[in-house]
C-alpha atoms as a PDB file:
ATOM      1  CA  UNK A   1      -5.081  -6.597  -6.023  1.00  0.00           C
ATOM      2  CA  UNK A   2      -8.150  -8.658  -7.521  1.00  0.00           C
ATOM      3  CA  UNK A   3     -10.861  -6.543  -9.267  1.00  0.00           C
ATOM      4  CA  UNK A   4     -13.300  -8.299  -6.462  1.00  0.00           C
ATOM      5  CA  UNK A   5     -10.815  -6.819  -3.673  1.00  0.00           C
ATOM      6  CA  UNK A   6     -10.651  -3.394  -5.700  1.00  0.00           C
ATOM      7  CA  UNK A   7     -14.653  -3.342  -5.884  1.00  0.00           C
ATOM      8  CA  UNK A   8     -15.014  -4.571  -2.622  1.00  0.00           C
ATOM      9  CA  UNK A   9     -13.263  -2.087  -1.284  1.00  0.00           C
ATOM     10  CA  UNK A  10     -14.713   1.020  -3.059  1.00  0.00           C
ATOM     11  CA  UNK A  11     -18.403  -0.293  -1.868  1.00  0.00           C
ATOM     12  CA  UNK A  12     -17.052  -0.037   1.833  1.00  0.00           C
ATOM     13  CA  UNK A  13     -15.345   3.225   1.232  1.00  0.00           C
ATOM     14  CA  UNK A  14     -18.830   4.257  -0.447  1.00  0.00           C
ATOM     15  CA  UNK A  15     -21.018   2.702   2.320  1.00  0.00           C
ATOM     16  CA  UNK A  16     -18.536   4.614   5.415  1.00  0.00           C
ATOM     17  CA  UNK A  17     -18.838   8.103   3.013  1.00  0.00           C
ATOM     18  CA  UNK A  18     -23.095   6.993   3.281  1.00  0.00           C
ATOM     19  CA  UNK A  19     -22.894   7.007   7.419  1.00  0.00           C
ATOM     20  CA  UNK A  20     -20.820   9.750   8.017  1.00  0.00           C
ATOM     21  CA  UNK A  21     -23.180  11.816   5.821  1.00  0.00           C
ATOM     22  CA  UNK A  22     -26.699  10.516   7.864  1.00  0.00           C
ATOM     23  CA  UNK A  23     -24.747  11.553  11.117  1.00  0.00           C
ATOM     24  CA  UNK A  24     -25.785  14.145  13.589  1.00  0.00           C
ATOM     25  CA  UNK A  25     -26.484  17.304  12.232  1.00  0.00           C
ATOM     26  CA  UNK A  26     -24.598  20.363  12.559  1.00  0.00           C
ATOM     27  CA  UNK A  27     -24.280  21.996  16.282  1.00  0.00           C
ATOM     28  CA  UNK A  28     -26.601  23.859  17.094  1.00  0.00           C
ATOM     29  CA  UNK A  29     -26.596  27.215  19.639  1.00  0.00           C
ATOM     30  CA  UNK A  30     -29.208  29.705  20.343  1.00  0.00           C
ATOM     31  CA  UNK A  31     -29.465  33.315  19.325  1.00  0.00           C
ATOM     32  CA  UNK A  32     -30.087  35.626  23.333  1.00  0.00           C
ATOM     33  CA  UNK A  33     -28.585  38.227  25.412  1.00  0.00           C
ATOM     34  CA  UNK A  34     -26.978  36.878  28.044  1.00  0.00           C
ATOM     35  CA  UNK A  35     -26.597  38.495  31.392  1.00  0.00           C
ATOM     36  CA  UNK A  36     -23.147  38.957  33.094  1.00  0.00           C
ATOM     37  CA  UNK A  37     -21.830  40.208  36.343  1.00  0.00           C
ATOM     38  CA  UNK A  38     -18.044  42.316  36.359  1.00  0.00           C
ATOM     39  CA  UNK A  39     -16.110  40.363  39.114  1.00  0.00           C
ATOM     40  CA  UNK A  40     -13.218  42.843  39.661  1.00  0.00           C
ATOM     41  CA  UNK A  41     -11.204  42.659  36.142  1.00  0.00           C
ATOM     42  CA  UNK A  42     -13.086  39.966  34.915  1.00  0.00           C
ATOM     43  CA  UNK A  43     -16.555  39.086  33.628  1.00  0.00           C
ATOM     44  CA  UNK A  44     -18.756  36.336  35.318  1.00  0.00           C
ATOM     45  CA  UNK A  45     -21.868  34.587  34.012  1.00  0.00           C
ATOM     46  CA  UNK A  46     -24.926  35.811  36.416  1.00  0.00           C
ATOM     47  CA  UNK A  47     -26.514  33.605  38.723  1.00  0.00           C
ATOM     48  CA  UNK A  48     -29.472  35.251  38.212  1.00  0.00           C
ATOM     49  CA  UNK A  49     -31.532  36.983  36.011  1.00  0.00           C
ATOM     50  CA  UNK A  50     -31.634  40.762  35.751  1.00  0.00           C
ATOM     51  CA  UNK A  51     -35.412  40.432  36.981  1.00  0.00           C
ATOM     52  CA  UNK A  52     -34.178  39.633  40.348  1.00  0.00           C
ATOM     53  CA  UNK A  53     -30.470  40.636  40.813  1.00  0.00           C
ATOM     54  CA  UNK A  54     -30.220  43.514  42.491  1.00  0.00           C
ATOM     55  CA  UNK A  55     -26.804  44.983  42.112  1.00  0.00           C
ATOM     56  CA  UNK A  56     -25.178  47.144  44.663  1.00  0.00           C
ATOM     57  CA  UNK A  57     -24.208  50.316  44.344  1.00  0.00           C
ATOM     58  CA  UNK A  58     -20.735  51.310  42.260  1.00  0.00           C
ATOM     59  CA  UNK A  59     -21.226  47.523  40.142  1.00  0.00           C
ATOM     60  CA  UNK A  60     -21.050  47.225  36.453  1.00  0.00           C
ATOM     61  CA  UNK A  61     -23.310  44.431  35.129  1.00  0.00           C
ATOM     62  CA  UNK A  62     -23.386  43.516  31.401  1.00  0.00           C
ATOM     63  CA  UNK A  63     -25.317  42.263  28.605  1.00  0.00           C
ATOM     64  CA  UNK A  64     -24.116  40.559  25.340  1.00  0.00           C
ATOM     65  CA  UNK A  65     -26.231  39.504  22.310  1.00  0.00           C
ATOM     66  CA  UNK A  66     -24.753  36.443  20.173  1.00  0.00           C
ATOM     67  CA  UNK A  67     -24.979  33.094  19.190  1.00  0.00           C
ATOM     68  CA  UNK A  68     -23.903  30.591  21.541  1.00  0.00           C
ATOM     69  CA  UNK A  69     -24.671  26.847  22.385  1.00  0.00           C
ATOM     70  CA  UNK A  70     -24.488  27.528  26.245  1.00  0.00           C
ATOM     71  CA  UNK A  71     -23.478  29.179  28.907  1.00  0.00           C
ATOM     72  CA  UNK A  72     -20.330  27.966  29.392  1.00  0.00           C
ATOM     73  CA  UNK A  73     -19.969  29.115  25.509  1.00  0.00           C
ATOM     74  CA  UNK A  74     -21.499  32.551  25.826  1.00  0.00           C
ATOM     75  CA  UNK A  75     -19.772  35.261  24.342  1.00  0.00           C
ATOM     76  CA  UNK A  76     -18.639  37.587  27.235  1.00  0.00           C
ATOM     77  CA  UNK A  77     -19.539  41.843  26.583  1.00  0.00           C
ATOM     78  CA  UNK A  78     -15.960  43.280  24.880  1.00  0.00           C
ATOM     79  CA  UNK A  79     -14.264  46.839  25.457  1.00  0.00           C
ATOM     80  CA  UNK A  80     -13.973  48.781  29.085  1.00  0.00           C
ATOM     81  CA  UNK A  81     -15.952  48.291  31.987  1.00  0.00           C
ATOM     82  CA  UNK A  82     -14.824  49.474  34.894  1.00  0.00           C
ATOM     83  CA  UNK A  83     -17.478  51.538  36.855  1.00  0.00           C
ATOM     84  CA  UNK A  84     -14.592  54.732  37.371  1.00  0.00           C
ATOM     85  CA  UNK A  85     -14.683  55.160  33.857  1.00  0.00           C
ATOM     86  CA  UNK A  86     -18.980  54.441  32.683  1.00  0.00           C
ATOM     87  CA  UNK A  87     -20.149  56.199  35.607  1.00  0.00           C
ATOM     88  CA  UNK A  88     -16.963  59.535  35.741  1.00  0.00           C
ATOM     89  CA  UNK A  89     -19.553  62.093  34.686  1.00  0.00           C
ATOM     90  CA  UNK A  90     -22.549  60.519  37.207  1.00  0.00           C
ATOM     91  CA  UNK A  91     -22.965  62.454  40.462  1.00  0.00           C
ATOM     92  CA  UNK A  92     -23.554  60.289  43.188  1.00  0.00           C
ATOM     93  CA  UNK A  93     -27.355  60.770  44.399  1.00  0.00           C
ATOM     94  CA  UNK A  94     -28.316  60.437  48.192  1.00  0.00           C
ATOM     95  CA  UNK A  95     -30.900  57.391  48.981  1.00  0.00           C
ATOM     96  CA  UNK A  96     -30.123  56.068  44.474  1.00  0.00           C
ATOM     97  CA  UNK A  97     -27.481  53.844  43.318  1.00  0.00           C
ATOM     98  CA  UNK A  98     -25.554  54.020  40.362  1.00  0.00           C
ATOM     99  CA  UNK A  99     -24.757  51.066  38.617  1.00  0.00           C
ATOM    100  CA  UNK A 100     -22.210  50.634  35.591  1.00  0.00           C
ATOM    101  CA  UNK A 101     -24.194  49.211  32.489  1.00  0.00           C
ATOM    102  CA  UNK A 102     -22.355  47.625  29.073  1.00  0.00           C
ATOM    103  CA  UNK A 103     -24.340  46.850  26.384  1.00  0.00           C
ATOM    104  CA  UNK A 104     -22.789  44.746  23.748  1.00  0.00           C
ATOM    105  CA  UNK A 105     -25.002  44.176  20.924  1.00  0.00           C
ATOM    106  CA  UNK A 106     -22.538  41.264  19.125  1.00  0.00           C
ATOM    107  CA  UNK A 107     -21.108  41.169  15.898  1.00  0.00           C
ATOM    108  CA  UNK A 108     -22.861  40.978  12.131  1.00  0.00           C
ATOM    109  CA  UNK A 109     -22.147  36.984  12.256  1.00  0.00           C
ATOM    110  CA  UNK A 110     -24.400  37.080  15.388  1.00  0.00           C
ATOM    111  CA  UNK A 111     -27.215  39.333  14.132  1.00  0.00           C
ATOM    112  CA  UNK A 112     -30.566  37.581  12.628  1.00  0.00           C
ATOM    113  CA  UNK A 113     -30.705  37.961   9.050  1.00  0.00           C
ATOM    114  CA  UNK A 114     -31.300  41.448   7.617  1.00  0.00           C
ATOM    115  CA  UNK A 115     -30.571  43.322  10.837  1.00  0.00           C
ATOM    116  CA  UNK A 116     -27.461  45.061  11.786  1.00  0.00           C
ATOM    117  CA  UNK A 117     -26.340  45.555  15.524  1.00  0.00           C
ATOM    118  CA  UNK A 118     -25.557  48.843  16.447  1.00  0.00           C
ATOM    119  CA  UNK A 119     -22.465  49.646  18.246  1.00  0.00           C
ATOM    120  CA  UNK A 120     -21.552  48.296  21.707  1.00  0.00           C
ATOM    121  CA  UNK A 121     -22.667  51.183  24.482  1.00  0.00           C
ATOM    122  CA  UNK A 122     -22.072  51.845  28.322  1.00  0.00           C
ATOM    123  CA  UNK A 123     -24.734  53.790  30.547  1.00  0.00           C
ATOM    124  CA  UNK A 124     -24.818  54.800  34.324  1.00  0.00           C
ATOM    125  CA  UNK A 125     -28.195  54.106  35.111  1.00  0.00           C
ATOM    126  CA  UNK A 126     -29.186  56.342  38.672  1.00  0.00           C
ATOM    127  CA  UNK A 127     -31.626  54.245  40.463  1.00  0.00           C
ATOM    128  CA  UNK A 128     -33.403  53.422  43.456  1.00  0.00           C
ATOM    129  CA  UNK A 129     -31.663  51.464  46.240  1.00  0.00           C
ATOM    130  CA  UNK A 130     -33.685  48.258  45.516  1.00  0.00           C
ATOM    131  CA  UNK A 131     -33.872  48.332  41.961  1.00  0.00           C
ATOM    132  CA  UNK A 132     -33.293  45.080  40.275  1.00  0.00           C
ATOM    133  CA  UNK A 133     -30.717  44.895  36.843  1.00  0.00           C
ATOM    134  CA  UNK A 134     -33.480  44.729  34.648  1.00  0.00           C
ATOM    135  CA  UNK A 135     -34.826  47.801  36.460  1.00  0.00           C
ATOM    136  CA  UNK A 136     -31.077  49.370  35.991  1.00  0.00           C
ATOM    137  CA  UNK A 137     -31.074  48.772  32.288  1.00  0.00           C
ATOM    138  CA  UNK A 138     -34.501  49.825  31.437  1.00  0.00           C
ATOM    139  CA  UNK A 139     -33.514  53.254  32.867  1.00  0.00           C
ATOM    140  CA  UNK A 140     -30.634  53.939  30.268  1.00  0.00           C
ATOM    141  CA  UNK A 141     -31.870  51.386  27.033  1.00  0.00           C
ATOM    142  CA  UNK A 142     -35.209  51.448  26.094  1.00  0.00           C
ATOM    143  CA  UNK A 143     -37.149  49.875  24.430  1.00  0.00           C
ATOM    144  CA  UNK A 144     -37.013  46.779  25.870  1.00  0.00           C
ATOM    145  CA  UNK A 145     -38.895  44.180  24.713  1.00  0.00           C
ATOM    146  CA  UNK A 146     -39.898  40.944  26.235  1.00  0.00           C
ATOM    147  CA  UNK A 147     -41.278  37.085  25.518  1.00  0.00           C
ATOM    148  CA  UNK A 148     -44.506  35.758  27.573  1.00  0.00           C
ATOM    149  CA  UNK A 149     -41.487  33.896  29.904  1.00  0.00           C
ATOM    150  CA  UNK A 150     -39.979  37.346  31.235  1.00  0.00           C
ATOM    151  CA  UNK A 151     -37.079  36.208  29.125  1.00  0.00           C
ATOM    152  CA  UNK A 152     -35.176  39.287  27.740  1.00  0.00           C
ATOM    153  CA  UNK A 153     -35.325  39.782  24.332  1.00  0.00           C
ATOM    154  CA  UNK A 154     -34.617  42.956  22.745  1.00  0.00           C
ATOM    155  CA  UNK A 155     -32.249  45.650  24.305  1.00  0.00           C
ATOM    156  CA  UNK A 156     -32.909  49.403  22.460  1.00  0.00           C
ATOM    157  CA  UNK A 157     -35.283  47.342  20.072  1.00  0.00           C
ATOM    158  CA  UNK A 158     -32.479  44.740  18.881  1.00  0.00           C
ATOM    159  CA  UNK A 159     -33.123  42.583  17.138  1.00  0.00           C
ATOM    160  CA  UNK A 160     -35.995  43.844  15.900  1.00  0.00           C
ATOM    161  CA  UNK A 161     -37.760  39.959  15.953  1.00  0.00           C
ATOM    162  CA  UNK A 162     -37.176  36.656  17.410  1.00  0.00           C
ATOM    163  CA  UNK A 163     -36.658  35.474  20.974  1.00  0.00           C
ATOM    164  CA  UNK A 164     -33.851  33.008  22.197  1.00  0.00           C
ATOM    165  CA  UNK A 165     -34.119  30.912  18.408  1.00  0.00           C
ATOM    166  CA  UNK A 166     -32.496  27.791  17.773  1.00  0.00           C
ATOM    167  CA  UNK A 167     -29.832  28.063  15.065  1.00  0.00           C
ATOM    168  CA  UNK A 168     -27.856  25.574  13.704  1.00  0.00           C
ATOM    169  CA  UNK A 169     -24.146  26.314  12.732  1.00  0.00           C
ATOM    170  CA  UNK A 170     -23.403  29.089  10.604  1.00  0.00           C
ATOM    171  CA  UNK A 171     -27.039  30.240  10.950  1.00  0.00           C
ATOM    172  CA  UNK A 172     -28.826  27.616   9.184  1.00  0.00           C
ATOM    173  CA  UNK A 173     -31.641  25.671  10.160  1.00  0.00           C
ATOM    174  CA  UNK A 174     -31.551  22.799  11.698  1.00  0.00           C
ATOM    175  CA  UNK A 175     -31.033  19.715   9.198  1.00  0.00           C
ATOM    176  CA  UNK A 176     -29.768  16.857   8.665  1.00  0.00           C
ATOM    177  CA  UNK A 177     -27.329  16.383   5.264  1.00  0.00           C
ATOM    178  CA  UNK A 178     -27.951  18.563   2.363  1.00  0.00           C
ATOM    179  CA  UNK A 179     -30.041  16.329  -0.746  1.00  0.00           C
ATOM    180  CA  UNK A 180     -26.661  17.214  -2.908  1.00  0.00           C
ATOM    181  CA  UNK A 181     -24.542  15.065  -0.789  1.00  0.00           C
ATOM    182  CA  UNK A 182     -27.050  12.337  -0.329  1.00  0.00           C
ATOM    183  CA  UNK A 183     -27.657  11.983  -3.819  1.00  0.00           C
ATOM    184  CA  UNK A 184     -23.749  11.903  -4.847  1.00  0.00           C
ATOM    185  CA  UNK A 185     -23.351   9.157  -2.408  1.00  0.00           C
ATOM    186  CA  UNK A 186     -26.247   7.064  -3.063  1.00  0.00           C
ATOM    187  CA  UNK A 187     -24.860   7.387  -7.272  1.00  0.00           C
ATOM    188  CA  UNK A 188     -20.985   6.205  -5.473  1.00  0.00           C
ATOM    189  CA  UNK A 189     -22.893   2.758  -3.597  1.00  0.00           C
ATOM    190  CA  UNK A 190     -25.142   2.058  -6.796  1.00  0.00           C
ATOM    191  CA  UNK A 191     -21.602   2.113  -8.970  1.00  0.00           C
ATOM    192  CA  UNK A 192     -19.473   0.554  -5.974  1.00  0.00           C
ATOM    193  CA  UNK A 193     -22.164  -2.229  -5.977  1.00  0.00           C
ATOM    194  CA  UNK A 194     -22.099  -2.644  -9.918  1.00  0.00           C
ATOM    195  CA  UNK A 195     -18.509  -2.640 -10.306  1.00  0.00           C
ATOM    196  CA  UNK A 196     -18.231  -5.660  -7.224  1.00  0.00           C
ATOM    197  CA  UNK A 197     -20.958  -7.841  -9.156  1.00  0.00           C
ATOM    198  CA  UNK A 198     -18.885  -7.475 -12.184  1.00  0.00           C
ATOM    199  CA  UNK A 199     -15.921  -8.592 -10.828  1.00  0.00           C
ATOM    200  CA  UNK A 200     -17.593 -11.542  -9.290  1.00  0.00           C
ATOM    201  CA  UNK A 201     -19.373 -12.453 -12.600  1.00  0.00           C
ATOM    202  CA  UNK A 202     -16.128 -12.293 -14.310  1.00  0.00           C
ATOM    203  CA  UNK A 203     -14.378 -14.377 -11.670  1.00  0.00           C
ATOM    204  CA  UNK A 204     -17.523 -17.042 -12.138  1.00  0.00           C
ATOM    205  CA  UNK A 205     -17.348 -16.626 -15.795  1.00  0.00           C
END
């Protein structure tokens, strides 16, 4: 192989190394409790919010903090939930429901920085026949805390801060590629780009 090939050849490996690195940035997800609904054995994403579903008496409903992109890649709540078992030592009250509650505050890779999420926890919350979910878990997890929107964001005061935040992968901030890797490829073109006018020179010489 000519030195012009060899040169040639390292500026287009060093110009494809220079793309790849100005690509998209790193997914991003958001940082919420999501709501869920127990559909026999399994868990289901709720239609609704728990401002207006209004769960029947003997369900479980459930709420999971973590990081996900959407809801198709929401973390589901973990551990038991069947409503024999959360609501066993609940009498039944004429004219209430009971409903089954799971609160799964994530794990420490979910949790905003500097806070630690206390352990997951199941409730039966006694309530009135037309109370909503939100109305259901206010009864057994206070404080709640809420955003301007009505959009849920603290369960028993986790987290502490922050609302539904954007955060790219591995809980960075959004960004495009580090100034590191820019700068080592922008040195690999400028020597690419030497080394190919050498060659050429020497082939003209």
């Amino acid at each position: 192989m000519t030195a012009v090939r060899r040169a040639a050849l390292l500026l287009l490996a060093a110009l494809t190394l220079c793309a790849a690195a100005a690509g998209p940035a790193a997914a991003t997800g958001y940082r919420y409790w999501s709501f869920w609904e127990r559909d026999g054995a399994r868990w289901t994403y709720a239609t609704q919010g728990p401002a207006t579903a209004r769960p029947a008496d003997g369900s479980v409903e459930g709420f999971r903090f973590a990081l996900s992109e959407d809801s198709a890649d929401a973390s589901r709540p973990r551990g038991t939930a069947d409503f024999g078992t959360i609501c066993a030592g609940t009498p039944a009250v004429g004219g209430r429901k009971r409903v089954g509650l799971v609160v799964d505050f994530g794990t420490a890779a979910d949790a905003p920085s500097g806070e630690r999420p206390p352990a997951r926890r199941t409730a039966c919350a006694v309530v009135s026949a037309d109370a909503t979910a939100a109305e259901a878990l206010a009864a057994v997890a206070k404080p709640l805390r809420y955003d301007t929107n009505a959009l849920l964001c603290a369960i028993g005061g986790y987290p502490s801060r922050g609302c539904g935040e954007k955060v790219a992968a591995g809980g960075t901030s959004d960004s495009g590629p580090s100034l590191g890797l820019a700068a080592g490829v922008g040195v690999v073109v400028v020597v690419a780009a030497g080394a190919l006018w050498q060659a050429r020179r020497r082939k003209n010489a």
